[in-house]
Each structure stands twice: as structure tokens, then as C-alpha cells.
C-alpha atoms as a PDB file:
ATOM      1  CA  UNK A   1      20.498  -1.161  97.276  1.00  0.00           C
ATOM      2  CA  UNK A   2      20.979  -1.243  93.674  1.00  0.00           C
ATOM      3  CA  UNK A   3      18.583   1.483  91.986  1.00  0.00           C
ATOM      4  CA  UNK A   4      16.693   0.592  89.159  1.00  0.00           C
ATOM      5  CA  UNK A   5      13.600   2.555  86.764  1.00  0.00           C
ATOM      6  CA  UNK A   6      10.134   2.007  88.046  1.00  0.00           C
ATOM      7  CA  UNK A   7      11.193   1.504  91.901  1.00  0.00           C
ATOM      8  CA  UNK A   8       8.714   2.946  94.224  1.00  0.00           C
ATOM      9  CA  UNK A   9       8.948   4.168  97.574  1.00  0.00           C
ATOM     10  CA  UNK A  10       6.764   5.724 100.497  1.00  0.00           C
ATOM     11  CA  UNK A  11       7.739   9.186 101.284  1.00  0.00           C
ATOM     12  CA  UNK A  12       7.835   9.820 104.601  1.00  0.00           C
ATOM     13  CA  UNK A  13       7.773  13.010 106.722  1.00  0.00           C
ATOM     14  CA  UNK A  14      11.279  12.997 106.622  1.00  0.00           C
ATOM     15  CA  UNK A  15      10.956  14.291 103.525  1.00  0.00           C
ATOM     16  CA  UNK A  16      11.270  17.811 103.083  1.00  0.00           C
ATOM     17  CA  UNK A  17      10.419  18.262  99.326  1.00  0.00           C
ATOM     18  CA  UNK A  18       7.093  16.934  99.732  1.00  0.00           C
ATOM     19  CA  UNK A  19       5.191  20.088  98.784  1.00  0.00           C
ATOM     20  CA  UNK A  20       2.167  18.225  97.106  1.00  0.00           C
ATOM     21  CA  UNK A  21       1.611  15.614 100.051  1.00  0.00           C
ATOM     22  CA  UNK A  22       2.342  12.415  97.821  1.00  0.00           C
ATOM     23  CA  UNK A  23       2.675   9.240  99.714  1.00  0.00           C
ATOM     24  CA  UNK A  24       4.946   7.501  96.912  1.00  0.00           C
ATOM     25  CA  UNK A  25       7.291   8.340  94.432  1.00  0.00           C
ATOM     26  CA  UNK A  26       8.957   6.569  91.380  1.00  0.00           C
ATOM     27  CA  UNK A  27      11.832   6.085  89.717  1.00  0.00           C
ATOM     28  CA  UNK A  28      11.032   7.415  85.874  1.00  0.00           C
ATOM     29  CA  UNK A  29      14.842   7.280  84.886  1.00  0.00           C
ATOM     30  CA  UNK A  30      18.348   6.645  86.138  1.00  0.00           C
ATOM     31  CA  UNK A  31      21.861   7.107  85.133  1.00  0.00           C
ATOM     32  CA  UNK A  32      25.695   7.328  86.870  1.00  0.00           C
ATOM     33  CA  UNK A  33      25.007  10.785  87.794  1.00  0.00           C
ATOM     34  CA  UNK A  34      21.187  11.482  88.691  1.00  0.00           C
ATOM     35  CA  UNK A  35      17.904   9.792  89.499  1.00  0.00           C
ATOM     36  CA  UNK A  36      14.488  11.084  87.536  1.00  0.00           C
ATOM     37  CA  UNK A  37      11.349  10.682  89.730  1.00  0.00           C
ATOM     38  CA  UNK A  38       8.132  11.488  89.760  1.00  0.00           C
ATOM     39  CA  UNK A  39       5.858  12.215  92.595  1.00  0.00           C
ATOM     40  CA  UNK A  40       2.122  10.682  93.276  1.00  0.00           C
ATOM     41  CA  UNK A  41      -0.391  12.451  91.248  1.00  0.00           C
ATOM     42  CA  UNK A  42       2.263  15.093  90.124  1.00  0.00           C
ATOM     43  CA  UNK A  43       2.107  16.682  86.469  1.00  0.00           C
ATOM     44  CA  UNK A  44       6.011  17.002  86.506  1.00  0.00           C
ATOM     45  CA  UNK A  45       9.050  14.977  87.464  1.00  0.00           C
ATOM     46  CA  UNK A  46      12.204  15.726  89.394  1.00  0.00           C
ATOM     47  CA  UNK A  47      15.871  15.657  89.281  1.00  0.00           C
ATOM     48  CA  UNK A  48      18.154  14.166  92.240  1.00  0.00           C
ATOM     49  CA  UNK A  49      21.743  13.684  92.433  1.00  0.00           C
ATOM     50  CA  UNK A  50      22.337  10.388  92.816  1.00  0.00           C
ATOM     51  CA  UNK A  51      24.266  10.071  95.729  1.00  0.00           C
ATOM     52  CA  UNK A  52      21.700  12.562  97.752  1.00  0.00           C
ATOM     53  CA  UNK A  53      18.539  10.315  96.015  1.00  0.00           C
ATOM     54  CA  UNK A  54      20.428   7.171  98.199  1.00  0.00           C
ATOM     55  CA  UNK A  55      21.562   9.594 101.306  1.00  0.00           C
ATOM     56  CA  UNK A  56      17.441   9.991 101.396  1.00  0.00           C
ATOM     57  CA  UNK A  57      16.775   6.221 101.567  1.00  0.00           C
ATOM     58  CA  UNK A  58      19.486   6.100 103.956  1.00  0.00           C
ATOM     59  CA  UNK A  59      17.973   8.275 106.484  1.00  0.00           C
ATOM     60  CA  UNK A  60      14.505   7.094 106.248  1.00  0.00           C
ATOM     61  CA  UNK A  61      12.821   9.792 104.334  1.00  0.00           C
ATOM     62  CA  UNK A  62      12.162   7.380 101.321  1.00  0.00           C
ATOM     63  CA  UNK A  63      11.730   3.687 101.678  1.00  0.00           C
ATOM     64  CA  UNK A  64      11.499   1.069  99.206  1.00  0.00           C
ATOM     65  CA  UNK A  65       7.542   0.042  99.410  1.00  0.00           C
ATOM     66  CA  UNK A  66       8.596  -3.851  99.309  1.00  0.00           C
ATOM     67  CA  UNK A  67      10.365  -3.400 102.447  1.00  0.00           C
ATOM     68  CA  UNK A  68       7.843  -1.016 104.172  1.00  0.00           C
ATOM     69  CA  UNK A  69       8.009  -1.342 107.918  1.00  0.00           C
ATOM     70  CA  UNK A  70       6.174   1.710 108.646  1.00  0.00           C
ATOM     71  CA  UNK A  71       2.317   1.883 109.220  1.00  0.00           C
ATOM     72  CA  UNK A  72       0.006   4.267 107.260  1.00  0.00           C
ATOM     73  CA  UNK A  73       0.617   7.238 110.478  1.00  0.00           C
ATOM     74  CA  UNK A  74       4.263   7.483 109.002  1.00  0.00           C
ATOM     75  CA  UNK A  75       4.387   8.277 105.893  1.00  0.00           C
ATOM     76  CA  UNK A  76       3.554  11.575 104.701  1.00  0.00           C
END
């Protein structure tokens, strides 16, 4: 999946970093290194490597909300 700004995903349980409870997150910025998101209702934004940013939508802890599968119970 090719990342781009203004993606949003469900966070799921899976989803360890999820110390306000959001349900979705965004992509604010992007680059060849690192991915800038920010959480649901959070006053700050957050820094991800790139590579672990897509090893999280690999195993299911973030999922693209256009491609949602999961019911409501899921996510976080």
C-alpha cells in the first residue's frame, strides 16, 4: 500500500500505543524516512519510522478505514 498524507485508519487493540483510546488515526505528514500522525481527539502528533508505521498495518493493528473489515467490537 502506497502511503499518502491524510490516510486514515482504525486502530485496533493490536495497538499498543493507544494510551488515549482513539479509534482512528491520520496521516499529518510523510517522507522516505518517517510517517507524522495524529491520533483522534489528540492535542499532539507522533513520529513513526516508516517501515514500523507499515509493519503495523501489516499485522492488523492499523487498518486503512476504506478497507475496514472489522466491526465496531474490534477496534480499540
Amino acid at each position: 500500500m502506497e502511503l499518502k498524507e491524510n490516510m486514515e485508519f482504525d486502530i485496533t487493540v493490536k495497538f499498543i500505543p493507544n494510551f488515549c483510546q482513539a479509534r482512528t488515526l491520520t496521516i499529518k505528514m510523510i517522507n522516505h524516512s518517517s510517517v507524522c500522525i495524529e491520533m483522534e481527539d489528540a492535542k499532539s502528533r507522533g513520529v513513526f519510522p516508516i517501515r514500523q508505521f507499515e509493519a503495523l498495518i501489516r499485522d492488523g493493528a492499523l487498518i486503512y478505514s476504506n478497507s475496514s473489515m472489522l466491526g465496531k467490537e474490534d477496534t480499540a
